[in-house]
N, C-alpha and C. Protein backbone atom coordinates (compact mmCIF):
# COMPACT_ATOMS: atom_id res chain seq x y z
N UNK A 1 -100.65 27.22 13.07
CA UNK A 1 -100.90 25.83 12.79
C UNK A 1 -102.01 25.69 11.75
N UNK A 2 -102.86 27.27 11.82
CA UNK A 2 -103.95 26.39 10.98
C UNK A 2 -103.42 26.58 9.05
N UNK A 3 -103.00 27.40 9.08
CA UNK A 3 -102.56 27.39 7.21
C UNK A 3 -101.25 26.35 7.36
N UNK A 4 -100.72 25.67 8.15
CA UNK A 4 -100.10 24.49 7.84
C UNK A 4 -101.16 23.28 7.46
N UNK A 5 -102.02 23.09 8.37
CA UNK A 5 -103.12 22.26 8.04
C UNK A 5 -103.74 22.98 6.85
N UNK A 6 -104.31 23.70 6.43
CA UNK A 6 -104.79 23.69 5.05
C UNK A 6 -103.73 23.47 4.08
N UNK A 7 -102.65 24.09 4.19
CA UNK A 7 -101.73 23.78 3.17
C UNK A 7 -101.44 22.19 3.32
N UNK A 8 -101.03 21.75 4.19
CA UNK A 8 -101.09 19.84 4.12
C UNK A 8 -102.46 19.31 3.84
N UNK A 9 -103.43 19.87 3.48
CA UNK A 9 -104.85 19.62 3.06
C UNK A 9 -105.11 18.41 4.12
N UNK A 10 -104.97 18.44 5.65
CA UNK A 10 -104.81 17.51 6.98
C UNK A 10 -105.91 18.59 8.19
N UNK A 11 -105.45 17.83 8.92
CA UNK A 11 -106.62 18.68 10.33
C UNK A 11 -105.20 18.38 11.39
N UNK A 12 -105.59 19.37 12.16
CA UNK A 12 -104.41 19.88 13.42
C UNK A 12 -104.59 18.53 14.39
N UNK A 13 -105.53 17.76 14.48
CA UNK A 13 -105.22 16.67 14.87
C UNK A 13 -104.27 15.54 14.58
N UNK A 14 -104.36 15.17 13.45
CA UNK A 14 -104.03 14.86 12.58
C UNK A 14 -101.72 14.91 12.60
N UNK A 15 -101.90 16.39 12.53
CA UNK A 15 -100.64 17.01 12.71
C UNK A 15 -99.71 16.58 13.94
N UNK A 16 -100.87 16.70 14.85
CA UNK A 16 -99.80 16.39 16.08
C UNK A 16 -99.78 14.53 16.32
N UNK A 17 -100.92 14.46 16.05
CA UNK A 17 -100.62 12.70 16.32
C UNK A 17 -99.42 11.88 15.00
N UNK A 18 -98.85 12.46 14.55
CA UNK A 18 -97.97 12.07 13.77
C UNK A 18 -96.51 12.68 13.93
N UNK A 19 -96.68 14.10 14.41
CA UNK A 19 -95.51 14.95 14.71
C UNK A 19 -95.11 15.18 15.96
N UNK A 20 -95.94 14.86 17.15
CA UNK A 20 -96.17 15.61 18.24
C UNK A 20 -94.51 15.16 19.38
N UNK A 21 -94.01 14.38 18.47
CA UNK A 21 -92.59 14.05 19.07
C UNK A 21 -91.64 14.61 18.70
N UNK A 22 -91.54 15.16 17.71
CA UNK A 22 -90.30 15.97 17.20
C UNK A 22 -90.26 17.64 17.44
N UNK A 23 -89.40 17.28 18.30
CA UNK A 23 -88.83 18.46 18.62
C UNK A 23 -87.74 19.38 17.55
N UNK A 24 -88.25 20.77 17.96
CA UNK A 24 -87.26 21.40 17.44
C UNK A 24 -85.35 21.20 17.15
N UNK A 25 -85.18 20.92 18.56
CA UNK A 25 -83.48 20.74 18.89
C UNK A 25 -83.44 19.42 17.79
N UNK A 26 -84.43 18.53 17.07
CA UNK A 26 -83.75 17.34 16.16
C UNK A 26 -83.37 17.89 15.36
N UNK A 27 -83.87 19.02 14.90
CA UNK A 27 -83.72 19.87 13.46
C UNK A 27 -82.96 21.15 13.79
N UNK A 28 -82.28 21.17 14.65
CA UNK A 28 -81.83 22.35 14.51
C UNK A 28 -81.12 23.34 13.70
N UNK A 29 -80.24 21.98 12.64
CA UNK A 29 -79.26 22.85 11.87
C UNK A 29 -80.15 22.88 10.24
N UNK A 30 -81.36 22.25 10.20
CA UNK A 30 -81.81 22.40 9.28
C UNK A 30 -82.92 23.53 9.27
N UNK A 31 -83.54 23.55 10.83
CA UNK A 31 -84.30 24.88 10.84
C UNK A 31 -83.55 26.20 10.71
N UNK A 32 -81.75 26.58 11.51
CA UNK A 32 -81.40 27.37 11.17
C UNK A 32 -81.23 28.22 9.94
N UNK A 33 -81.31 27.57 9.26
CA UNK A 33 -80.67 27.24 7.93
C UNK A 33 -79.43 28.06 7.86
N UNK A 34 -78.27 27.33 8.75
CA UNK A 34 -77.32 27.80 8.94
C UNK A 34 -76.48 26.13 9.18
N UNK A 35 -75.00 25.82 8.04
CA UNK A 35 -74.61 24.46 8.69
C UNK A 35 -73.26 25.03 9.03
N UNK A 36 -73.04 24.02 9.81
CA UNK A 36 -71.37 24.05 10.53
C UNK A 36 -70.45 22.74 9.90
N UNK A 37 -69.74 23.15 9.83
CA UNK A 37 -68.34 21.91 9.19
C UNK A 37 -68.23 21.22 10.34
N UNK A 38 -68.21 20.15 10.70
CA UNK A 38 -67.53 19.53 11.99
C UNK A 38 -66.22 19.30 12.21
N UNK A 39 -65.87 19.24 10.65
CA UNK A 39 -64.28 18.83 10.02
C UNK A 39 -63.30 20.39 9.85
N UNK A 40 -62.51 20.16 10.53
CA UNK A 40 -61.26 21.20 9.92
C UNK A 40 -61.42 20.89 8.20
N UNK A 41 -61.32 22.08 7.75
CA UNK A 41 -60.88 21.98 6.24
C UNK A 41 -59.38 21.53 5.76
N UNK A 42 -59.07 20.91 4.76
CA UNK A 42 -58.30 19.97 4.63
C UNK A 42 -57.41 21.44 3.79
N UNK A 43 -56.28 20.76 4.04
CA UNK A 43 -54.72 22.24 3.89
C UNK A 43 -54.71 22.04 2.24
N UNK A 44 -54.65 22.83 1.53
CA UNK A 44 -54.42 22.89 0.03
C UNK A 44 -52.92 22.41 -0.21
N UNK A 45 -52.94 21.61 -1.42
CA UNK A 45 -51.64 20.96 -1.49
C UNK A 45 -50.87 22.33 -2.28
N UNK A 46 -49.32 21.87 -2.17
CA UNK A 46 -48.15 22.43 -2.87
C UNK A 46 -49.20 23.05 -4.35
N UNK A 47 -49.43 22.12 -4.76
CA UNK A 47 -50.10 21.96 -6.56
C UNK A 47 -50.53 23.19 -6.71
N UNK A 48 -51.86 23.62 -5.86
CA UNK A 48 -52.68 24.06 -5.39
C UNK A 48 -52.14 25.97 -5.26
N UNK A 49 -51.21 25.91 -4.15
CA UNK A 49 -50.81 26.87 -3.57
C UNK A 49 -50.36 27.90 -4.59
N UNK A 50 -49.43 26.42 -5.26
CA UNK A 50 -48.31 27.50 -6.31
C UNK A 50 -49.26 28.02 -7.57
N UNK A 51 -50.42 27.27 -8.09
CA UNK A 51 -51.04 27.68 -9.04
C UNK A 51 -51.89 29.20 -8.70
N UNK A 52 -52.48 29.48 -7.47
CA UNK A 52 -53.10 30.09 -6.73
C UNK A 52 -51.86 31.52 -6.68
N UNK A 53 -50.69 31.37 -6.30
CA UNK A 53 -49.90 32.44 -6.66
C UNK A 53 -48.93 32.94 -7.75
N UNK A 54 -49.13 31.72 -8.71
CA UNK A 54 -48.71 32.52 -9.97
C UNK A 54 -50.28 33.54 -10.42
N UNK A 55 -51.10 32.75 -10.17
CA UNK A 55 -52.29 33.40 -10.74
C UNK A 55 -52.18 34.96 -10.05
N UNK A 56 -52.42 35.02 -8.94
CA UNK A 56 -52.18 36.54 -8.40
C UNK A 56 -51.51 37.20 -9.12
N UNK A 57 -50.01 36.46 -9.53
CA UNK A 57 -49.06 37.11 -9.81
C UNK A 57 -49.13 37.94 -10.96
N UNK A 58 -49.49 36.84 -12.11
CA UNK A 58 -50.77 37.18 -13.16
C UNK A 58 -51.07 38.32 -13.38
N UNK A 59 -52.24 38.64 -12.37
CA UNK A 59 -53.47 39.08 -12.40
C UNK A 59 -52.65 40.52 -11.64
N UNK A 60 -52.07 40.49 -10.97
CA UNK A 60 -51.28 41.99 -10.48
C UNK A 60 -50.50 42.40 -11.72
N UNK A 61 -49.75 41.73 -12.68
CA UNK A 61 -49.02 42.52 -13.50
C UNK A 61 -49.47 42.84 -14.50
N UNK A 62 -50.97 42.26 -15.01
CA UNK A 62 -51.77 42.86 -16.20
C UNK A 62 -52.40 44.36 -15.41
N UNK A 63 -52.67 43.95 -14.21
CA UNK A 63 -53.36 45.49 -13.86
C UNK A 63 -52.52 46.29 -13.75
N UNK A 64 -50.98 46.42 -13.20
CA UNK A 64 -50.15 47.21 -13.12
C UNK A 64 -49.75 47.91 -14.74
N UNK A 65 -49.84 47.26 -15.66
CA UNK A 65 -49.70 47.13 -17.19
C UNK A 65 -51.31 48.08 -17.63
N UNK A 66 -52.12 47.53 -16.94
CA UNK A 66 -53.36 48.37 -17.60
C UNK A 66 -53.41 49.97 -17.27
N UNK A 67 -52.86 49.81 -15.23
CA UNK A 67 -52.40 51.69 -15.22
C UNK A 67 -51.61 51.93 -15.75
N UNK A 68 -50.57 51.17 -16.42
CA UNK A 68 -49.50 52.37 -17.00
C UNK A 68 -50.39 52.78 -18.34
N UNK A 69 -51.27 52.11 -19.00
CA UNK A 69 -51.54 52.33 -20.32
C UNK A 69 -52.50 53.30 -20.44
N UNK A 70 -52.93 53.73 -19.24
CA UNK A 70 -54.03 54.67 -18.85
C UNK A 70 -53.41 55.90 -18.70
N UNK A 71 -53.20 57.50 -19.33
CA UNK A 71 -52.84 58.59 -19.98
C UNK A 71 -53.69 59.66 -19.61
N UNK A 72 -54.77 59.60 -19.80
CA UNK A 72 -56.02 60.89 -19.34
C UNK A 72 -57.22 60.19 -19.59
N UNK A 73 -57.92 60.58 -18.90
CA UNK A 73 -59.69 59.92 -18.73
C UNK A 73 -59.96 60.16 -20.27
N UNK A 74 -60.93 58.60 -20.09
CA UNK A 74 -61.07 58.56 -21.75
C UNK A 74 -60.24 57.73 -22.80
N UNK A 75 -58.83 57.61 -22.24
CA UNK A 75 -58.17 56.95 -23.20
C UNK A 75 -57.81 55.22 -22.38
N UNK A 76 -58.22 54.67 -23.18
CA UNK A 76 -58.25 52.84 -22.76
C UNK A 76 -57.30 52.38 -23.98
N UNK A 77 -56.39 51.46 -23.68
CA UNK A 77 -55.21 51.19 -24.19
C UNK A 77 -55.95 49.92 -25.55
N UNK A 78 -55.81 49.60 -26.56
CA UNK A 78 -56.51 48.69 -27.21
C UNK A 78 -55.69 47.45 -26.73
N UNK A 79 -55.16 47.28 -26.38
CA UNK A 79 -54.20 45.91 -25.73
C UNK A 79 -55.55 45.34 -25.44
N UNK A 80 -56.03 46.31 -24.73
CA UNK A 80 -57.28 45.14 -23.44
C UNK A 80 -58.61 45.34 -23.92
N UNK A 81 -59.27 46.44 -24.33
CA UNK A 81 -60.38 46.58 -25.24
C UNK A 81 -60.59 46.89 -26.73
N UNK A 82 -59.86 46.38 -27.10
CA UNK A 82 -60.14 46.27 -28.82
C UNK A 82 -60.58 48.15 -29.52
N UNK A 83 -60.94 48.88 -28.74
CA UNK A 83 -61.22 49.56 -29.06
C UNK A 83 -60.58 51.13 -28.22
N UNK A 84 -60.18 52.18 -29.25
CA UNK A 84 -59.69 53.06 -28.50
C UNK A 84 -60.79 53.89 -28.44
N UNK A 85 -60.80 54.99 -27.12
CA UNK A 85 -61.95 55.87 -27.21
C UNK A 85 -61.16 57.24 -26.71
N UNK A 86 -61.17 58.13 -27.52
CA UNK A 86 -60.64 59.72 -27.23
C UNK A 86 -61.56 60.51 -26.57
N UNK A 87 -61.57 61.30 -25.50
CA UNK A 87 -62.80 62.43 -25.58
C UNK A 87 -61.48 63.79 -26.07
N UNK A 88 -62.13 64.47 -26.83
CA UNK A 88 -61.24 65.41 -27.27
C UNK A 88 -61.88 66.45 -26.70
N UNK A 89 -60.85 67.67 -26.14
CA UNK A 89 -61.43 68.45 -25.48
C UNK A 89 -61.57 69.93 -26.22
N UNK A 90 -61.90 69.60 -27.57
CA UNK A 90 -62.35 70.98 -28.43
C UNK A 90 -63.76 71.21 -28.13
């Protein structure tokens, strides 16, 4: 209590005759610092869904496309990095 009172530049008297009613349980979800939804989350529309799995879909066939372009350590396809890099093994 007492570096709360210096830090409020106040006296512990002071503190409780203004606070001395509030209890912890008012604040609980703000002392946790943990919040809860009260609400179910609302279902993602059609719109939503289908954009969400073309994107996967996407995003799986560039990577499937990036292992095939991959040959021996060292070699990166310029499709995806602009730049080729060889290690040559002389």
């Amino acid at each position: 209590m007492d570096v709360i009172t210096r830090q409020c530049g106040t006296s512990t008297e002071m503190i409780e005759q203004h606070y001395s009613h509030v209890k912890p349980e008012m604040f609980a979800d703000a002392l946790s610092g943990v919040t809860f939804d009260k609400e179910e989350p609302k279902a993602l529309s059609k719109k939503t869904l289908n954009r969400r799995a073309k994107t996967a879909a996407r995003d799986e066939k560039r990577f499937k496309e990036w292992a095939e372009g991959i040959h021996d350590v060292g070699v990166f396809s310029a499709k995806y990095s602009e730049i080729i890099l060889l290690i040559s093994s002389a």
